[in-house]
C-alpha atoms as a PDB file:
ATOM      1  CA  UNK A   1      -7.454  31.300-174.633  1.00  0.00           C
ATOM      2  CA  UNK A   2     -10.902  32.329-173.248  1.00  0.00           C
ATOM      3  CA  UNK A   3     -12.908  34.419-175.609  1.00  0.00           C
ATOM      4  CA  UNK A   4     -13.780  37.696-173.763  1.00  0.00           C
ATOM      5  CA  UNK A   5     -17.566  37.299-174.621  1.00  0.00           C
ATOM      6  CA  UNK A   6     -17.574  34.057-173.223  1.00  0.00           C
ATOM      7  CA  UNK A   7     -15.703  35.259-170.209  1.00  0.00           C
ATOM      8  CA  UNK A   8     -18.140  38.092-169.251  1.00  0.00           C
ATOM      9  CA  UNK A   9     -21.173  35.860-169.701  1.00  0.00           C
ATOM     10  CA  UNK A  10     -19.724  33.249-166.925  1.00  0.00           C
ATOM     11  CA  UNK A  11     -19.021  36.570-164.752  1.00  0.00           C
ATOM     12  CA  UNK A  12     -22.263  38.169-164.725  1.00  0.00           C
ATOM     13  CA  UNK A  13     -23.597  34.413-164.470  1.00  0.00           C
ATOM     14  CA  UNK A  14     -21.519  34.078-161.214  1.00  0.00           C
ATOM     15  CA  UNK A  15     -22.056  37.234-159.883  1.00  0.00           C
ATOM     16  CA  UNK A  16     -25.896  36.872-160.640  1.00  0.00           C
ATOM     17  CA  UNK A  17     -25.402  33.683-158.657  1.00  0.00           C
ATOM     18  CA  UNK A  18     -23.797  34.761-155.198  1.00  0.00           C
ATOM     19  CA  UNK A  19     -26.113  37.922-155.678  1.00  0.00           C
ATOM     20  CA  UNK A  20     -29.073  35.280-155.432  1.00  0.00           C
ATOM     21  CA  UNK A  21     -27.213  32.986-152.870  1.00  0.00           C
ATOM     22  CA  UNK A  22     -26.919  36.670-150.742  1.00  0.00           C
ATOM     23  CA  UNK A  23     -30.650  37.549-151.027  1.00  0.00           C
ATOM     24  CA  UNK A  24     -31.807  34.541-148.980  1.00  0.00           C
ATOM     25  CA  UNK A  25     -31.105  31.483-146.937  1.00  0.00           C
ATOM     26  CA  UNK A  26     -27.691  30.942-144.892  1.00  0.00           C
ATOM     27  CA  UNK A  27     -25.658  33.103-146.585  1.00  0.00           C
ATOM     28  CA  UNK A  28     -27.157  36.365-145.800  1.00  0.00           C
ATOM     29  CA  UNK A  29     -27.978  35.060-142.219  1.00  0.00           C
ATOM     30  CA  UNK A  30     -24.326  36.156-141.091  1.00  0.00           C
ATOM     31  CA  UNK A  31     -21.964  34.289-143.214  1.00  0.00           C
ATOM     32  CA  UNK A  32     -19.518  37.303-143.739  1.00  0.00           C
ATOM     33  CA  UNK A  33     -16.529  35.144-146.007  1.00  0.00           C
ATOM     34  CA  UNK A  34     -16.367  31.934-147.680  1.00  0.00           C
ATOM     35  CA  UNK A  35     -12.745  31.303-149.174  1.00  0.00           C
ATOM     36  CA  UNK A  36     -10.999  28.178-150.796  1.00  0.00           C
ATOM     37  CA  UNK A  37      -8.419  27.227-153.434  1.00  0.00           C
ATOM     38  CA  UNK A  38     -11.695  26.115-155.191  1.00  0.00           C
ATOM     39  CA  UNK A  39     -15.497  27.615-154.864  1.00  0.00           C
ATOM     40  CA  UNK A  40     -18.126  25.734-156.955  1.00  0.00           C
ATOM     41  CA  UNK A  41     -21.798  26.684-156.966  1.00  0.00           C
ATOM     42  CA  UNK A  42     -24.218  24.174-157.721  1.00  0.00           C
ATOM     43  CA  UNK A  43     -28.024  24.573-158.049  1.00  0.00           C
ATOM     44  CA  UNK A  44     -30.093  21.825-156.019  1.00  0.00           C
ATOM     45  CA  UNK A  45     -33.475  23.070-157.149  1.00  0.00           C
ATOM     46  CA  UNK A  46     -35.256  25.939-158.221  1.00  0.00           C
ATOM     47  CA  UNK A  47     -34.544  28.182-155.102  1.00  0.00           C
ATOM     48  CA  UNK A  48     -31.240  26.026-153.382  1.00  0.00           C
ATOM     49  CA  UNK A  49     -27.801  26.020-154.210  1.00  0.00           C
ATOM     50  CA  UNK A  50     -25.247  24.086-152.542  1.00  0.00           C
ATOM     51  CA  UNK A  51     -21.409  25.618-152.522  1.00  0.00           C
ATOM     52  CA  UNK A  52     -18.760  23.289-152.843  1.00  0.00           C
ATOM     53  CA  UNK A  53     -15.534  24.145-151.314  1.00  0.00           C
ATOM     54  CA  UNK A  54     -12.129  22.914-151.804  1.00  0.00           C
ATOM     55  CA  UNK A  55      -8.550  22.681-150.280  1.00  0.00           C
ATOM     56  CA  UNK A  56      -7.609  25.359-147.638  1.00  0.00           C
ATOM     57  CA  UNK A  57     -11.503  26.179-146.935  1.00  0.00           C
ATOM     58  CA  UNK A  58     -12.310  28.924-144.436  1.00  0.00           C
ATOM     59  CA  UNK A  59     -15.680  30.277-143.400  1.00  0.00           C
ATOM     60  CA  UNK A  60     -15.788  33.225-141.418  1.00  0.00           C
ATOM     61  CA  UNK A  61     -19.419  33.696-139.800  1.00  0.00           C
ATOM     62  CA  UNK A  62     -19.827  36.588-137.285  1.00  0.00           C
ATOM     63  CA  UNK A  63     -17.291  35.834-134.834  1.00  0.00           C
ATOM     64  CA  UNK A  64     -16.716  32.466-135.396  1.00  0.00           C
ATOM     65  CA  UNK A  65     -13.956  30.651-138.070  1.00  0.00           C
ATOM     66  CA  UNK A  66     -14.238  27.658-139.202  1.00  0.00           C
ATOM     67  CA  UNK A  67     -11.571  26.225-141.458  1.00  0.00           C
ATOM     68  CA  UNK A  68     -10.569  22.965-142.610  1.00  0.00           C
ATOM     69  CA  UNK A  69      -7.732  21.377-144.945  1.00  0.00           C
ATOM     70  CA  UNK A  70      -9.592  19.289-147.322  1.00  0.00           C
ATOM     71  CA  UNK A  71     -13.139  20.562-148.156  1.00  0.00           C
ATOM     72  CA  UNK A  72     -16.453  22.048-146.965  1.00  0.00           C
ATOM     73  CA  UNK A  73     -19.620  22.102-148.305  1.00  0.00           C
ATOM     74  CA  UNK A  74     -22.804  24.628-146.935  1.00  0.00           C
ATOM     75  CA  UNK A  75     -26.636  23.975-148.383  1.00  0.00           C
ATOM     76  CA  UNK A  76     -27.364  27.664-149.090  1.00  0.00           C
ATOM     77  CA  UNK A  77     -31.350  26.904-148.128  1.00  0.00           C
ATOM     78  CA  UNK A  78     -30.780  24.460-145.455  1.00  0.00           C
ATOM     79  CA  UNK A  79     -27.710  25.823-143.511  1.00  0.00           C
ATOM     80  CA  UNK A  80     -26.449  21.972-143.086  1.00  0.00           C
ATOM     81  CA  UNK A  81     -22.764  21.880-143.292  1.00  0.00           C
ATOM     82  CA  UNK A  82     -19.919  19.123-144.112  1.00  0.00           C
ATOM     83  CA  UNK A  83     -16.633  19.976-143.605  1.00  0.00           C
ATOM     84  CA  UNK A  84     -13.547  17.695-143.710  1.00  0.00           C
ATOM     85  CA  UNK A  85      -9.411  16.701-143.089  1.00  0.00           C
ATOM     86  CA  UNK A  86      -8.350  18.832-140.174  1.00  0.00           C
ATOM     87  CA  UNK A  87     -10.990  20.992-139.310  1.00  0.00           C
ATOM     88  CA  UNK A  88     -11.048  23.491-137.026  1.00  0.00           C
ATOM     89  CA  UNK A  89     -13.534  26.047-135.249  1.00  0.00           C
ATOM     90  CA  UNK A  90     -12.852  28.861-133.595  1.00  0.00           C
ATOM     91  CA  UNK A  91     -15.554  31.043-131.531  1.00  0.00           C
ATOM     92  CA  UNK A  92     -14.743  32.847-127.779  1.00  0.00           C
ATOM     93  CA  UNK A  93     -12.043  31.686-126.226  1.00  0.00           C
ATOM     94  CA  UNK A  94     -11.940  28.267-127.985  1.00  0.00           C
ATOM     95  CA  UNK A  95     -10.944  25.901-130.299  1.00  0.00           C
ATOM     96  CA  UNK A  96     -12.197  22.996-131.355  1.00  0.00           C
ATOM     97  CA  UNK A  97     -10.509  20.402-133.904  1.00  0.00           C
ATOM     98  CA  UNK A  98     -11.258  17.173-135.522  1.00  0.00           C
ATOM     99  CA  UNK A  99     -11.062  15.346-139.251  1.00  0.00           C
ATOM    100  CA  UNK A 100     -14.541  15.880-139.767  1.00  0.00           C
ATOM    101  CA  UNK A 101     -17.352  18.286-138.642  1.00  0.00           C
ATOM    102  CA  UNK A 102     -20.756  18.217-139.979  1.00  0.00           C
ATOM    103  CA  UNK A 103     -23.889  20.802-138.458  1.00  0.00           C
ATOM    104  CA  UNK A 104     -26.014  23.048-139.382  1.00  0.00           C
ATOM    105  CA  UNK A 105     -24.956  27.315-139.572  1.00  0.00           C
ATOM    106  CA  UNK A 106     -28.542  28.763-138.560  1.00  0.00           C
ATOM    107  CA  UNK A 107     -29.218  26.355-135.719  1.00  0.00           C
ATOM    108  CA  UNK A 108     -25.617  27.177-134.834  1.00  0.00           C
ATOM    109  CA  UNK A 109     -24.697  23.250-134.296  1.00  0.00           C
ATOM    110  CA  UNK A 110     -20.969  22.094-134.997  1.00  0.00           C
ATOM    111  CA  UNK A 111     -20.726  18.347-134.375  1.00  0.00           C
ATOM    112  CA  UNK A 112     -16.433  16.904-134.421  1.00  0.00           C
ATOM    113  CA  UNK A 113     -15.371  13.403-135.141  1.00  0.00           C
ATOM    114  CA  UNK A 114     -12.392  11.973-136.069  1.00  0.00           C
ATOM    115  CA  UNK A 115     -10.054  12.154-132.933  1.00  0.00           C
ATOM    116  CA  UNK A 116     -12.091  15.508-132.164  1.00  0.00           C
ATOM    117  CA  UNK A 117     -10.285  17.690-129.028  1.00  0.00           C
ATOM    118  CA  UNK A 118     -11.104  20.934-127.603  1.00  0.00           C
ATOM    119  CA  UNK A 119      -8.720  24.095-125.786  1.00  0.00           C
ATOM    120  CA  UNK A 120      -9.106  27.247-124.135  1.00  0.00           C
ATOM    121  CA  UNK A 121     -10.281  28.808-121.102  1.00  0.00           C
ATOM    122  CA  UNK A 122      -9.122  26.554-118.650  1.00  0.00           C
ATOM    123  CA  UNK A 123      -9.935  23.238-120.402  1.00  0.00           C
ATOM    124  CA  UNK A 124      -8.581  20.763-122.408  1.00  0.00           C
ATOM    125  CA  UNK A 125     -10.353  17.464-123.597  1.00  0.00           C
ATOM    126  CA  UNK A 126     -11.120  15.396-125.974  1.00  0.00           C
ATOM    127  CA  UNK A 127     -13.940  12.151-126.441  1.00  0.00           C
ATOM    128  CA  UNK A 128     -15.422  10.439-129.363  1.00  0.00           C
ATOM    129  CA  UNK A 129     -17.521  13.169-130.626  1.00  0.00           C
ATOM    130  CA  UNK A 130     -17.280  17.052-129.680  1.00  0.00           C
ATOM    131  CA  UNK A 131     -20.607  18.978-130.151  1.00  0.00           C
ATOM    132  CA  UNK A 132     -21.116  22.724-129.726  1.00  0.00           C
ATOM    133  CA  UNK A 133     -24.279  24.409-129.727  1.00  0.00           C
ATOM    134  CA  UNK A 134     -23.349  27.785-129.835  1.00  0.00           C
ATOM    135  CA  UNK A 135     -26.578  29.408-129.553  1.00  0.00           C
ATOM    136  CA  UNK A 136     -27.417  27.921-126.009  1.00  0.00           C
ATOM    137  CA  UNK A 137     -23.462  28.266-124.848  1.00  0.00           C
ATOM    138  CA  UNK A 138     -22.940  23.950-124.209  1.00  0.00           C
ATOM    139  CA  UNK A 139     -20.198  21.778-125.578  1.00  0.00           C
ATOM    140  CA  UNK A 140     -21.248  18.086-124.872  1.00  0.00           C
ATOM    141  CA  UNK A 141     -17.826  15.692-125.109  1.00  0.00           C
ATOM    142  CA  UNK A 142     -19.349  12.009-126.175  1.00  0.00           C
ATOM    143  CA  UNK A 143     -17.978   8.329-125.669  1.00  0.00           C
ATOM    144  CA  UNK A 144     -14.409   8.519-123.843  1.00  0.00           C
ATOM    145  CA  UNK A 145     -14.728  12.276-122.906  1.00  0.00           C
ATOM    146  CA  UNK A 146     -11.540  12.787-120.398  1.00  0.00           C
ATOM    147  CA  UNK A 147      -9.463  16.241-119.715  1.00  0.00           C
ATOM    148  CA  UNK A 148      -8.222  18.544-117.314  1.00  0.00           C
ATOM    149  CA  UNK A 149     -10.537  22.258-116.258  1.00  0.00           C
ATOM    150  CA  UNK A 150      -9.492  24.070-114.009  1.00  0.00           C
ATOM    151  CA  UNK A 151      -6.426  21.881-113.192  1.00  0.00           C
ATOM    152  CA  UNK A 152      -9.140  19.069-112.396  1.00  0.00           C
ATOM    153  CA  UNK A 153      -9.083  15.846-114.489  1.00  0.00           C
ATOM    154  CA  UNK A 154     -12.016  14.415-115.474  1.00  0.00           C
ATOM    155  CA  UNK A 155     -13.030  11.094-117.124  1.00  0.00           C
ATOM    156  CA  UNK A 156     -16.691  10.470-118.265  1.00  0.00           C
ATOM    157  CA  UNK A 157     -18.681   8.563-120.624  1.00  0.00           C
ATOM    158  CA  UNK A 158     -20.563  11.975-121.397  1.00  0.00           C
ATOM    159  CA  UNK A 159     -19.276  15.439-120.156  1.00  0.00           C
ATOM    160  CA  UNK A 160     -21.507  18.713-120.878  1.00  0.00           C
ATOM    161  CA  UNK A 161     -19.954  22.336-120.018  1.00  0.00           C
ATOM    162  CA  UNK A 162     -22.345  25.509-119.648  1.00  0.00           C
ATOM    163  CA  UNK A 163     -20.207  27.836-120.628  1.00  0.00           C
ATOM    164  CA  UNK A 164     -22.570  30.702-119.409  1.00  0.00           C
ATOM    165  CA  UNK A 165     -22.905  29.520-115.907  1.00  0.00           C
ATOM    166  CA  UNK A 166     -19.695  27.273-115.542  1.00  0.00           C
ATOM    167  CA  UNK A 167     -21.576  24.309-114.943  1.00  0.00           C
ATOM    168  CA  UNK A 168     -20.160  20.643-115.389  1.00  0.00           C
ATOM    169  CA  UNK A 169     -22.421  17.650-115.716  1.00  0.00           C
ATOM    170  CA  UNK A 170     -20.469  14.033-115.873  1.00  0.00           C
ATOM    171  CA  UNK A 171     -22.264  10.796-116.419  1.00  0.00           C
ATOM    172  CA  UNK A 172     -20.904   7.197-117.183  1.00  0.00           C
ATOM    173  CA  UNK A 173     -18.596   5.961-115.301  1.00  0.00           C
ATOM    174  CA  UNK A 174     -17.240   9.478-113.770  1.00  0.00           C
ATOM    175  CA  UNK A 175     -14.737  10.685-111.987  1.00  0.00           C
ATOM    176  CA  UNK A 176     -12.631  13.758-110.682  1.00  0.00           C
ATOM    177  CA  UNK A 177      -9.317  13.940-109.927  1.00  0.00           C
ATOM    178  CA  UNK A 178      -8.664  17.490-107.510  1.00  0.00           C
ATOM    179  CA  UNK A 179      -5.162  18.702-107.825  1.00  0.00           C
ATOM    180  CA  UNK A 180      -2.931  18.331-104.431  1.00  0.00           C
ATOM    181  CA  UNK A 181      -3.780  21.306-102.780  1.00  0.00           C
ATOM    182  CA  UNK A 182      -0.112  23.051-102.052  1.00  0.00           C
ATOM    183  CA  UNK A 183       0.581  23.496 -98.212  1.00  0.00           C
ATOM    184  CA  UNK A 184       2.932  25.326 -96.290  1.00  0.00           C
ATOM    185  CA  UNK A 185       5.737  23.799 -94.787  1.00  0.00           C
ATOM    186  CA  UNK A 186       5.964  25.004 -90.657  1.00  0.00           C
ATOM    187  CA  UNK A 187       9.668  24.993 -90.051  1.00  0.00           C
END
């Protein structure tokens, strides 16, 4: 059984602690919600913690969620990020999944490996690694990248998408495949 002195000194001590983690660095930035089976604080140096998170981890940072089965872990000072087994991030109109994503919160960076794939708005893909930058509206498909937009396959050894002007950029080996057009029969 805890002893009740004991237990208020490790709550004040933890409160003390996300009250410092909220004064600077990433988490008062726009991290709204960090939830897990298991949170663990731990102090890097004098001014940087590091918050371990484990089983059913989900970060919720302005509009975005990020979740992911296994565990995640966020360098308070930093903003670097590690998350792991079936991750997935949500922002706009898409999704983007993979076993592991590592990045950084601040520059807004979310880099997908393991068998990484990406849906929504008219595309589907996947490639070798899945990067969005967020902050400049691109999601670069690495090594392999292949998919259908806009009904349109696509194969490419590298395939960027400007989400703010539409733009598609394929290099290595690419190629388009245009749907049959449908035409009308004259009889």
């Amino acid at each position: 059984m805890v002893d009740s002195k004991r237990f208020k000194k490790i709550f004040i001590a933890l409160v003390m602690m996300l009250v410092l983690i909220g004064q600077t660095g990433v988490l008062a930035q726009g991290v709204q919600e960090l939830t897990a089976d298991s949170l663990q604080l731990v102090k890097l140096d004098e001014d940087n913690y590091k918050v371990i998170a484990k089983a059913n981890v989900r970060l919720l940072y302005n509009d975005l969620v990020l979740t992911a089965e296994g565990s995640g872990l966020i360098n308070r000072k930093t903003g670097d990020l590690n998350f792991e087994q079936d991750v997935k991030l949500v922002y706009q109109n898409y999704t983007i999944s993979g076993q592991e994503m590592t990045g950084n919160i601040d520059a807004e960076k979310f880099v997908f490996s393991g068998e990484p794939t990406i849906t929504g708005e008219n595309l589907n893909a996947q490639a070798e690694q899945i990067t969005y930058l967020a902050a400049k509206d691109l999601i670069l498909l690495e090594g392999n990248a292949s998919g259908i937009r806009n009904g349109q396959r696509f194969q490419a050894e590298k395939a960027t998408f400007n989400l703010a002007t539409e733009n598609v950029d394929l290099t290595g080996q690419a190629k388009i495949v245009f749907p049959e057009e449908e035409t009308e029969d004259d009889n």
